[in-house]
Protein backbone atom coordinates (compact mmCIF):
# COMPACT_ATOMS: atom_id res chain seq x y z
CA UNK A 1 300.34 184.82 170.51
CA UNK A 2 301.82 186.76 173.35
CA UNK A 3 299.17 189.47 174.09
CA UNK A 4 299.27 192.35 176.30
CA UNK A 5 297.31 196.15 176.83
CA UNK A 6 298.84 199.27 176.37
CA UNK A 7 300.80 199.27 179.17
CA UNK A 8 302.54 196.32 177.80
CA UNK A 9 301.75 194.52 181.73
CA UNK A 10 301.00 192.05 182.42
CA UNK A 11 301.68 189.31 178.72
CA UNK A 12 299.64 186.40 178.40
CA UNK A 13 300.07 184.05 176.25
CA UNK A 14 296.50 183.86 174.12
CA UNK A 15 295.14 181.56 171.46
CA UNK A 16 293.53 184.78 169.68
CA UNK A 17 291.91 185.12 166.62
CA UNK A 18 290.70 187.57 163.91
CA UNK A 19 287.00 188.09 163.28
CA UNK A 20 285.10 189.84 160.46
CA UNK A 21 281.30 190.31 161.01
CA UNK A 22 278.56 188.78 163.22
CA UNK A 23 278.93 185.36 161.49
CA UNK A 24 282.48 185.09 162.68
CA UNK A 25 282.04 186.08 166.13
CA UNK A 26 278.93 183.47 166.81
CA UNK A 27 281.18 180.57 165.32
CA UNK A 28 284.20 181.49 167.34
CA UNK A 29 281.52 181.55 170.78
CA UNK A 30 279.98 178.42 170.21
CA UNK A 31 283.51 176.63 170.03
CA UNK A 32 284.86 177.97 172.82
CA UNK A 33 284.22 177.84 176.78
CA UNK A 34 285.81 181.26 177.94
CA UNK A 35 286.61 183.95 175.36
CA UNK A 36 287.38 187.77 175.41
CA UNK A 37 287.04 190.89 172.93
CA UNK A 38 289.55 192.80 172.07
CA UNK A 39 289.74 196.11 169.81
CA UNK A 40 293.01 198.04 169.44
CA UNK A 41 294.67 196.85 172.54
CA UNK A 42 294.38 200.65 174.25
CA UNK A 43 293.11 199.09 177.55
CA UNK A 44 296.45 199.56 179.56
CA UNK A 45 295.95 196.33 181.56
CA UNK A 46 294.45 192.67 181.46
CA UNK A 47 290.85 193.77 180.62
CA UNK A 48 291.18 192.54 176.78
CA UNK A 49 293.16 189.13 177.31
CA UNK A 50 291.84 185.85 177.63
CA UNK A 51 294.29 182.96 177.30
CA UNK A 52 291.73 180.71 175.99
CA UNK A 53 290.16 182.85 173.39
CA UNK A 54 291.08 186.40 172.46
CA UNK A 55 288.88 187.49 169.73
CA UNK A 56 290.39 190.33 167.38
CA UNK A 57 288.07 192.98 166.52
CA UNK A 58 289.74 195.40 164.14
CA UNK A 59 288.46 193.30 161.08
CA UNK A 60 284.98 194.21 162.05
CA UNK A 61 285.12 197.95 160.69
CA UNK A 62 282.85 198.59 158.35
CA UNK A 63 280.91 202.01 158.56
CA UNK A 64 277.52 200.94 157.91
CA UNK A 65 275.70 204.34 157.63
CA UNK A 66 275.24 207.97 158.35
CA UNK A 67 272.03 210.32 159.00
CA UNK A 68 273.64 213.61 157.40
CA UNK A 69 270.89 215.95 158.87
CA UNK A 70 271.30 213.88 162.47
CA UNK A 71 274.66 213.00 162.78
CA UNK A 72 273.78 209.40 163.46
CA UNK A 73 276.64 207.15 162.61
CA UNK A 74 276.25 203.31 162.77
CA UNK A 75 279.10 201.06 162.58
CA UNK A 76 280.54 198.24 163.60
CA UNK A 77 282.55 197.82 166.69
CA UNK A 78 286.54 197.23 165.30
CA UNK A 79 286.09 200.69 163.17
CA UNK A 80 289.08 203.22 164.63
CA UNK A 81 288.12 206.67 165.83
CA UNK A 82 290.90 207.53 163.78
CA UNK A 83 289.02 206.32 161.00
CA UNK A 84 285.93 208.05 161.86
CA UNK A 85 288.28 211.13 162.63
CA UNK A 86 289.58 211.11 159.04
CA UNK A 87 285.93 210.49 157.28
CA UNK A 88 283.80 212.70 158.85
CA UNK A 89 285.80 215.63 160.17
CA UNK A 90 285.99 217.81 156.79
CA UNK A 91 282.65 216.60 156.22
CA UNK A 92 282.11 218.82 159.64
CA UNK A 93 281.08 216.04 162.26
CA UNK A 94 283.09 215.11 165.35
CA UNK A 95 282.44 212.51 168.42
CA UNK A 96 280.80 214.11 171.02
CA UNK A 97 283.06 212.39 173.76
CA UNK A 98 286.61 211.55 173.00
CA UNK A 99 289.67 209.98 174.46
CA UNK A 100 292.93 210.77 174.72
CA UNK A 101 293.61 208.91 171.64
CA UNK A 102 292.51 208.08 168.44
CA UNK A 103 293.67 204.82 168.34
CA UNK A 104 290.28 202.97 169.91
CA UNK A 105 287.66 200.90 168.30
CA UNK A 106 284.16 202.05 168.68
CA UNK A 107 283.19 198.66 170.63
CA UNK A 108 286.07 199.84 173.50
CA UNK A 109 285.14 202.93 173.65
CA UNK A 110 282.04 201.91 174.45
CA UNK A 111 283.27 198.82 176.94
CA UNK A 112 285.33 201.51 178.67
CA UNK A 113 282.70 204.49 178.63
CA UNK A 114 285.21 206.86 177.50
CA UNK A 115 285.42 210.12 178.95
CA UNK A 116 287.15 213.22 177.66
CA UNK A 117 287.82 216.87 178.50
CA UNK A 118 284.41 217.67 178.45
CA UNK A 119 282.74 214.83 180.65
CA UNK A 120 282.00 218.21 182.91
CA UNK A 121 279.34 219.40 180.85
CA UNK A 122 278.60 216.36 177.94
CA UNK A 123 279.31 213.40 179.80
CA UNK A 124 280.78 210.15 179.17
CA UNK A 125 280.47 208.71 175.10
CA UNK A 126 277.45 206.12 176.46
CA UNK A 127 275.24 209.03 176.82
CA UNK A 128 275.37 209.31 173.14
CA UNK A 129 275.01 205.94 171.87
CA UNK A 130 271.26 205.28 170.72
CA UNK A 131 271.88 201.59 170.70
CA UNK A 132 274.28 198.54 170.30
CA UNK A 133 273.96 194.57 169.03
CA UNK A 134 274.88 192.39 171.03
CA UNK A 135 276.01 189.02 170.94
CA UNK A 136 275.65 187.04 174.25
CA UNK A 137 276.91 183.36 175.16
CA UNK A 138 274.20 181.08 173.77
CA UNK A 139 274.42 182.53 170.33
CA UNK A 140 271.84 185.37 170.38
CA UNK A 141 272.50 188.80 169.18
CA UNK A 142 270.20 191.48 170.85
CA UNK A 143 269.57 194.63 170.30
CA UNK A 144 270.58 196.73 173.50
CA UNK A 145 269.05 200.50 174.29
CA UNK A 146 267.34 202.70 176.28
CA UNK A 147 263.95 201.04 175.35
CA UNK A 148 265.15 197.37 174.86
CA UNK A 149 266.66 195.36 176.76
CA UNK A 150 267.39 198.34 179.19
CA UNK A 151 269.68 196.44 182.06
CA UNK A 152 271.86 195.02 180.03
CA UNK A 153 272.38 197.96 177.84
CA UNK A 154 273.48 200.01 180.97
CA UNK A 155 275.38 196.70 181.98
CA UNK A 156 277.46 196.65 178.53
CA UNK A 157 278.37 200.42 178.77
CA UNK A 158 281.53 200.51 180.64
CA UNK A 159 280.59 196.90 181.38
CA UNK A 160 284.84 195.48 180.09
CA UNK A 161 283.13 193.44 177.58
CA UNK A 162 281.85 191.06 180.16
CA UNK A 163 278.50 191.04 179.04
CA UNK A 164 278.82 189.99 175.46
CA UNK A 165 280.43 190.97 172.01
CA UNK A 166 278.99 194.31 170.83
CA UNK A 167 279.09 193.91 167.16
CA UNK A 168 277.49 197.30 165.80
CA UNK A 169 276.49 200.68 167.34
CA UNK A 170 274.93 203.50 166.75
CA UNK A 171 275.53 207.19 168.40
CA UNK A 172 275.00 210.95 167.37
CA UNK A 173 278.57 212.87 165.83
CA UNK A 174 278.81 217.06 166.75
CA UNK A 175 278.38 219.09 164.22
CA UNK A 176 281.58 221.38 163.98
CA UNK A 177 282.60 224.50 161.04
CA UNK A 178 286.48 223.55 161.57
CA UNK A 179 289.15 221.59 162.71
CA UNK A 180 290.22 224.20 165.13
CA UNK A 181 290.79 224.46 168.59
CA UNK A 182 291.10 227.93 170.57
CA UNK A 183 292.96 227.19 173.39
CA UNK A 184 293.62 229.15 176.30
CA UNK A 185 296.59 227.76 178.36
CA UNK A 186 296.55 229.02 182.44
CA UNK A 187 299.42 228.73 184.59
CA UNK A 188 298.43 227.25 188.12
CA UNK A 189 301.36 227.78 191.06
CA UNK A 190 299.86 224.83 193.01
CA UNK A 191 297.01 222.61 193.34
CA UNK A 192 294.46 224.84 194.92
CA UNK A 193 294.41 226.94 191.94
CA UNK A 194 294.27 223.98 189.52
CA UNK A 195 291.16 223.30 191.17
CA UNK A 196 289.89 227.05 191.33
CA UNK A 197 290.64 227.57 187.12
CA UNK A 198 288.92 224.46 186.34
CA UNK A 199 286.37 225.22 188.58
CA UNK A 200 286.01 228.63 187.25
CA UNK A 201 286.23 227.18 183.20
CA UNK A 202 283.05 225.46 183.86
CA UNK A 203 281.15 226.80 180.95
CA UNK A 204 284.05 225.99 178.45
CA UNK A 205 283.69 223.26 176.60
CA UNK A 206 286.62 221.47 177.13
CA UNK A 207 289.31 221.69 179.85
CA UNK A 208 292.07 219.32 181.31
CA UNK A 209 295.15 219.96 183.32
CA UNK A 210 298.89 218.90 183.47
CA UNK A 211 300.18 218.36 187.09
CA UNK A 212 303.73 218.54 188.37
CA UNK A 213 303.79 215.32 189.93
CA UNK A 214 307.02 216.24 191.96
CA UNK A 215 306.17 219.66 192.99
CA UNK A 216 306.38 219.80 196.88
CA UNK A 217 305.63 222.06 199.61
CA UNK A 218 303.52 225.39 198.33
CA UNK A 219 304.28 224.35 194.70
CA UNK A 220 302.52 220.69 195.07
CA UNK A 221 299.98 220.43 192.12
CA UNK A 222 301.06 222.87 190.10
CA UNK A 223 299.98 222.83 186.99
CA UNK A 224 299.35 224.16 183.45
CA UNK A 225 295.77 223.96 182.32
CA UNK A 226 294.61 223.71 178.89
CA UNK A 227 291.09 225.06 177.91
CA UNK A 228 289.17 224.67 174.54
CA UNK A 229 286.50 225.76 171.96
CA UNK A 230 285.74 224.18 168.71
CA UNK A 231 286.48 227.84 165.94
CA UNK A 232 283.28 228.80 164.71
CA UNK A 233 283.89 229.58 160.65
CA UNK A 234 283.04 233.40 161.28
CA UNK A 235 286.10 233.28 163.27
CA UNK A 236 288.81 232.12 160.60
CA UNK A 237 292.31 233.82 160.45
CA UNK A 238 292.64 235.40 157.05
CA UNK A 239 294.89 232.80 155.73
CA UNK A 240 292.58 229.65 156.63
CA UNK A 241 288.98 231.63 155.81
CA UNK A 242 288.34 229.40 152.60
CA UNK A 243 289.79 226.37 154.43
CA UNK A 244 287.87 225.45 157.44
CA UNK A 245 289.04 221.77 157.25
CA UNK A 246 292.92 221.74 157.02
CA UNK A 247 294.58 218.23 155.45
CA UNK A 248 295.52 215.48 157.27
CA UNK A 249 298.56 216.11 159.74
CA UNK A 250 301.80 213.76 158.92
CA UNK A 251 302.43 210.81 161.14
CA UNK A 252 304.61 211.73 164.20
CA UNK A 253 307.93 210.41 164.91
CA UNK A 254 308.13 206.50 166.33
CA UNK A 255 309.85 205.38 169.84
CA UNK A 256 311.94 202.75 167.46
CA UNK A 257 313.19 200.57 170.67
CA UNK A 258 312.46 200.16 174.77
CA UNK A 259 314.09 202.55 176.77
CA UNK A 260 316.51 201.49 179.14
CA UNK A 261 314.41 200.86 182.70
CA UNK A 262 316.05 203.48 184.36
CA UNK A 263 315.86 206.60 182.03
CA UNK A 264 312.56 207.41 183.92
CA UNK A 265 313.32 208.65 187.06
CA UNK A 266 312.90 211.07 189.54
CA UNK A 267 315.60 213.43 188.19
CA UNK A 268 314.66 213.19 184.23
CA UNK A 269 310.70 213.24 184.67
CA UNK A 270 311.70 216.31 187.06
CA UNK A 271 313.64 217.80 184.47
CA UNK A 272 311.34 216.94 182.24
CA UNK A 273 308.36 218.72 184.19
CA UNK A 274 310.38 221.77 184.61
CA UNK A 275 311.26 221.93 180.70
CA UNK A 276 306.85 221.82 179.61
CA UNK A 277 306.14 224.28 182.60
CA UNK A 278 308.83 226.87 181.41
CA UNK A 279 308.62 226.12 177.53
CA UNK A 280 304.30 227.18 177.56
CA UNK A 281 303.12 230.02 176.30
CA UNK A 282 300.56 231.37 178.47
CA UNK A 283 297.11 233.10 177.12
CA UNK A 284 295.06 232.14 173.78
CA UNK A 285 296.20 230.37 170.38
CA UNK A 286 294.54 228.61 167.79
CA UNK A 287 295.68 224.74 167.36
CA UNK A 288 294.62 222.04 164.23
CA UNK A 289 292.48 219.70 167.16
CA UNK A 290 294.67 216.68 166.91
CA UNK A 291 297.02 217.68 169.03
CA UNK A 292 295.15 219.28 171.58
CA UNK A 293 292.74 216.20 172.00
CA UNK A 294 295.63 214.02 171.06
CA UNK A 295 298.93 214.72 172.00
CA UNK A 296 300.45 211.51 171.82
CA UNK A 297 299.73 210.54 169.46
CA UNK A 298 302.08 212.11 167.39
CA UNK A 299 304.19 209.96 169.15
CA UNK A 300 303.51 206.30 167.71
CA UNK A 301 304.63 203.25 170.66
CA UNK A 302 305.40 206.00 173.14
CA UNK A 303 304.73 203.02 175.20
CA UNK A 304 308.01 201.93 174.99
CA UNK A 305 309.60 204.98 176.38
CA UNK A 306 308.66 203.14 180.49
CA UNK A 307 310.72 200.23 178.84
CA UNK A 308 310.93 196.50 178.93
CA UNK A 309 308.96 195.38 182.15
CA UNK A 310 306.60 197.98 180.78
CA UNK A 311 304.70 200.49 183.17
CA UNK A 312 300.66 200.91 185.00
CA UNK A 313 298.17 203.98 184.60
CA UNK A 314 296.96 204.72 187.63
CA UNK A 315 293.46 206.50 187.31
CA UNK A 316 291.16 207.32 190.17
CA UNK A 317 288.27 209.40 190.52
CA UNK A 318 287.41 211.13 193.76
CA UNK A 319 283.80 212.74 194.84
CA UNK A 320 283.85 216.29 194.54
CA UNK A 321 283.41 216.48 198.15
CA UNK A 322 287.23 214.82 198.98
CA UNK A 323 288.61 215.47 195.57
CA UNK A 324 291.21 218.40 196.66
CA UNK A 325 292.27 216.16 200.03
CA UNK A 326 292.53 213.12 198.34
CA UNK A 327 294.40 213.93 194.98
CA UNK A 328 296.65 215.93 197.79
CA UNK A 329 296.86 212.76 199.56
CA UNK A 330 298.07 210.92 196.21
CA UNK A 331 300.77 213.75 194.63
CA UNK A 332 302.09 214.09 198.43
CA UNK A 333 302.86 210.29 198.42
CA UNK A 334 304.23 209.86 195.19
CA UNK A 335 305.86 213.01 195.24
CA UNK A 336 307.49 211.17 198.89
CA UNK A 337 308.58 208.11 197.00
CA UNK A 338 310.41 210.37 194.53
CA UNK A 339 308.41 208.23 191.60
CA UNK A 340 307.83 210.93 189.42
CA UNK A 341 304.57 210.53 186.72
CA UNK A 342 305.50 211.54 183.28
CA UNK A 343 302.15 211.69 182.38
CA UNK A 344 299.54 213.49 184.97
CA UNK A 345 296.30 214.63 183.96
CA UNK A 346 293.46 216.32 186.37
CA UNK A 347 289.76 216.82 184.80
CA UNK A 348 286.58 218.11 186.49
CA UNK A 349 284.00 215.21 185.67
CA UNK A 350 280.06 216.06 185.72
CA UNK A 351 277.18 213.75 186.35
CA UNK A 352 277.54 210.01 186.44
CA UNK A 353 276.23 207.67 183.72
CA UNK A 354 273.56 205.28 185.01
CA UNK A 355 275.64 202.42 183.96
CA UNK A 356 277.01 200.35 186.97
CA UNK A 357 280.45 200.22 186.10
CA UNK A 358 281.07 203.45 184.38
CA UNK A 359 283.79 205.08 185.87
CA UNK A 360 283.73 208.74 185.99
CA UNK A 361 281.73 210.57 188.60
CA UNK A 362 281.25 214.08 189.37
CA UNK A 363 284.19 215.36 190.92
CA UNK A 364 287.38 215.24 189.72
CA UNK A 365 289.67 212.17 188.05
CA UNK A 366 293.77 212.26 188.50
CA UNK A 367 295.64 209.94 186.08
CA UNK A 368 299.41 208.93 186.58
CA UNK A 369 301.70 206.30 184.79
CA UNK A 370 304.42 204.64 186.77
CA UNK A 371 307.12 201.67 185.15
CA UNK A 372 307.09 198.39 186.54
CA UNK A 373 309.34 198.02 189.24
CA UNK A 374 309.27 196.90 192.95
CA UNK A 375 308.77 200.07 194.54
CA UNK A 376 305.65 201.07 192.32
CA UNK A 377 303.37 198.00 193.79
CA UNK A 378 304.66 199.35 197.31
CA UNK A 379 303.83 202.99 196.41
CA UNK A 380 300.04 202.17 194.54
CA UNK A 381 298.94 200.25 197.68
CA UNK A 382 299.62 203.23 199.79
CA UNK A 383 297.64 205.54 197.21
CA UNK A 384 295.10 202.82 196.96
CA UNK A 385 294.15 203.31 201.00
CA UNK A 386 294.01 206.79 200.08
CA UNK A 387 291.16 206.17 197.45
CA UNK A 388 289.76 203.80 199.54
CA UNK A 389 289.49 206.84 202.86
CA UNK A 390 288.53 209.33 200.07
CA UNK A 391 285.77 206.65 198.78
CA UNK A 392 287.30 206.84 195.53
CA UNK A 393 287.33 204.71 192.35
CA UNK A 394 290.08 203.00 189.90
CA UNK A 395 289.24 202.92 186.27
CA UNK A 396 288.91 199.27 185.33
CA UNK A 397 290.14 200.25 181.45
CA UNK A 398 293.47 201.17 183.07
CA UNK A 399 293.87 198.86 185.86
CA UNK A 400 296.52 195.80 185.85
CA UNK A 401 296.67 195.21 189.71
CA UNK A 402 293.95 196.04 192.32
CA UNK A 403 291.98 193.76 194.40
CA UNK A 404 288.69 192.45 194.56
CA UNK A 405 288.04 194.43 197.44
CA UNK A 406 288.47 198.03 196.04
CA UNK A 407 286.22 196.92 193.19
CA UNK A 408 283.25 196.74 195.37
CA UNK A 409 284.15 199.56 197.67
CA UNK A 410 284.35 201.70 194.65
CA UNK A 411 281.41 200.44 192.47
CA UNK A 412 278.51 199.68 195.25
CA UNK A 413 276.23 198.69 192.07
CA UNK A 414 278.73 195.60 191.06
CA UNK A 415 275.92 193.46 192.65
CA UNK A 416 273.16 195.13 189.95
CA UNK A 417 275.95 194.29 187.21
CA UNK A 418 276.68 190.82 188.23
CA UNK A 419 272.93 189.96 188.12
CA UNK A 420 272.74 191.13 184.71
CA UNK A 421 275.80 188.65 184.09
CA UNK A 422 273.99 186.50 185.97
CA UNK A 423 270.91 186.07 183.23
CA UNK A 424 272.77 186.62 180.03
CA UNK A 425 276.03 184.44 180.55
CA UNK A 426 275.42 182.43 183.88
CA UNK A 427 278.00 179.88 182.19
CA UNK A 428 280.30 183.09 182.84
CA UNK A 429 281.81 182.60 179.12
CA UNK A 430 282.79 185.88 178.68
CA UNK A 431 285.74 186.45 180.86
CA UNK A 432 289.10 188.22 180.84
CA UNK A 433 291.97 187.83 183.29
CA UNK A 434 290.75 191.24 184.61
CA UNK A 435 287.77 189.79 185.32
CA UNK A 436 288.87 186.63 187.03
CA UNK A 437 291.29 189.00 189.11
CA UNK A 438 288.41 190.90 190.30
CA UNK A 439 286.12 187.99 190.79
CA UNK A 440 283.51 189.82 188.62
């Protein structure tokens, strides 16, 4: 079948197949030379596709059990956080790290190492998974954690699925009294006070922040950022006191075909800015937490809106040190090519995860989406010298273009990884065209 991530760039035709438990992921490794995982298809480029062998995950979803006085869940690796989301929530558990959708398996969140709006304080979701199975190529399943089989634990979280097929996991929920969010919404004029709110929100819990990608001159960076608290129960509006757990919210509406490639430009995405800076409403409210960790959500194949030829994220993450300059660097450039993001997200990122390919690092990550055309390639190879003079990084789970090079400028330990790779799959079996881009 013709396969492709999120970002619907680059297709490759696959030979891909569905798998249901540990049995039918061993058979499908032993026939096959070169093969792949793949969970929901959220990874917005070629980290999931492998034209030889493509396994499907999302059969493999079986919650397997839950420690009610420790919130340990165990599962295997195709369940949905959605799933999880819709389980435990009015039971009063939540994941300690999550996405910016629901849509993930377990097994790519923890390929990825997820990060949320509270990486700041809690991290990224590895540093709450207590240990993983793992199948590697010559037919072995091992159990992976902090106490066995250390390296290649690490290796596997945020690892792309290079290291082998995680099959089960097991990680701690957060206890939570209700499906509420009090948000506090902050208008920023430019990018120097993005920096100073988030900065200053440091003991909230969650924050994140909208950017203007357009914005010029004084007004470059401005922004509209978004703080949150999980409502204790004591805290309750009258009408919700005996409900702390709401019901499920409806679907959201569906993009029902590809948007023409030009209806994303510079004058609609401005328009479009201008419309969610002037529509907020500034100060505290209390929101059902769906939307506020998932806004689109509500929005199913919102993919489709960059059309046809599809579109790239573009996420980097800057040292705290050369965070302001070099995210200045970035929305000045962009901003210059008149390629406006309709998506841009800033978040303050805390310590590092001792995984050698995890991507966030304390300081502070930008994320931008761009179509596919000409000028975007032209435009991303300017802001990639920019990460590469601000000693930046690009986040492998959203990549569909860089080079070898930036790789190992912006991941020094890729030699510690590949010598993990080395002793668990020298054949290099598992292997994904993001992989064989990168020469990982």
């Amino acid at each position: 079948m013709m396969l492709s991530g999120w970002g619907r760039y680059p297709v490759l035709s696959c030979t891909a197949r569905k798998v249901r438990g540990e049995a039918d992921v061993i058979k499908l490794m032993a026939s096959t030379t070169s093969l792949i995982a793949r969970g929901a298809g959220r990874a917005y480029g070629d980290a999931a596709l492998n034209s030889q062998m493509t396994l499907l995950m999302e059969g493999s979803d079986r919650i397997l059990f839950f420690d009610e006085e420790t919130g340990r869940l165990t599962c295997e690796a195709g369940v949905l956080l959605a799933d999880i989301l819709n389980v435990f929530v009015p039971q009063g558990w939540f994941p300690p790290v999550t996405p910016g959708t629901q849509y993930v398996t377990v097994g790519g969140m923890i390929a990825s190492d997820v990060h949320g709006k509270n990486h700041h304080g809690a991290g990224s979701f590895g540093e709450y998974v207590e240990s993983l199975d793992l199948a590697v190529s010559d037919g072995r399943t091992l159990r992976c954690a902090d106490d066995e089989n250390t390296d290649l634990f690490n290796a596997t979280i945020g690892g792309m699925g290079l290291t082998g097929v995680i099959l089960r996991a097991t990680f701690r929920m957060l206890r939570i009294e209700t499906d509420l969010i009090v948000q506090e919404t902050i208008r920023a004029n430019n990018l120097r006070e993005a920096f100073d709110v988030l900065e200053s929100s440091l003991s909230a819990t969650y924050s994140v922040a909208w950017i203007d990608s357009l914005a010029q001159g004084d007004k470059l960076g401005r922004s509209v950022v978004f703080t949150g608290e999980h409502l204790a129960a004591a805290e309750l509006p009258k009408d919700r006191a005996s409900v702390p757990f709401s019901a499920k919210l409806p679907n959201g509406r569906k993009v029902p075909f590809d948007f023409p490639g030009m209806t994303l430009n510079k004058f609609s995405v401005s328009a479009f800015n201008a419309l969610y800076v002037g529509s907020r409403r500034f100060g505290r409210s209390l929101i059902n937490f769906q939307p506020y960790f998932y806004p689109l959500d509500s929005i199913a194949e919102w993919n489709r809106i960059y059309g046809r030829a599809g579109f790239v994220q573009y996420q980097v993450a800057f040292p705290r040190e050369s965070s302001f300059e070099g995210i200045s660097a970035i929305l000045r450039t962009a901003s210059d090519y008149g390629l406006g993001s309709f998506l841009s997200v800033l978040k303050l990122c805390g310590r590092q995860r001792n995984s050698p390919l995890s991507f966030p690092r304390e300081g502070y990550t930008l994320t931008l989406d761009y179509p596919i055309r000409a000028r975007t390639f032209s435009m991303l190879l300017e802001l990639d010298r920019i990460v590469d003079d601000h000693e930046g990084r690009i986040y492998l789970a959203k990549d569909a273009r860089m080079g070898a090079r930036m790789l190992e400028r912006g991941y020094p330990r890729i030699a510690e990884f590949a010598a993990v790779r080395q002793r668990f799959d020298p054949d290099r079996k598992m292997r994904s065209l993001l992989s064989d881009r990168l020469g990982i």
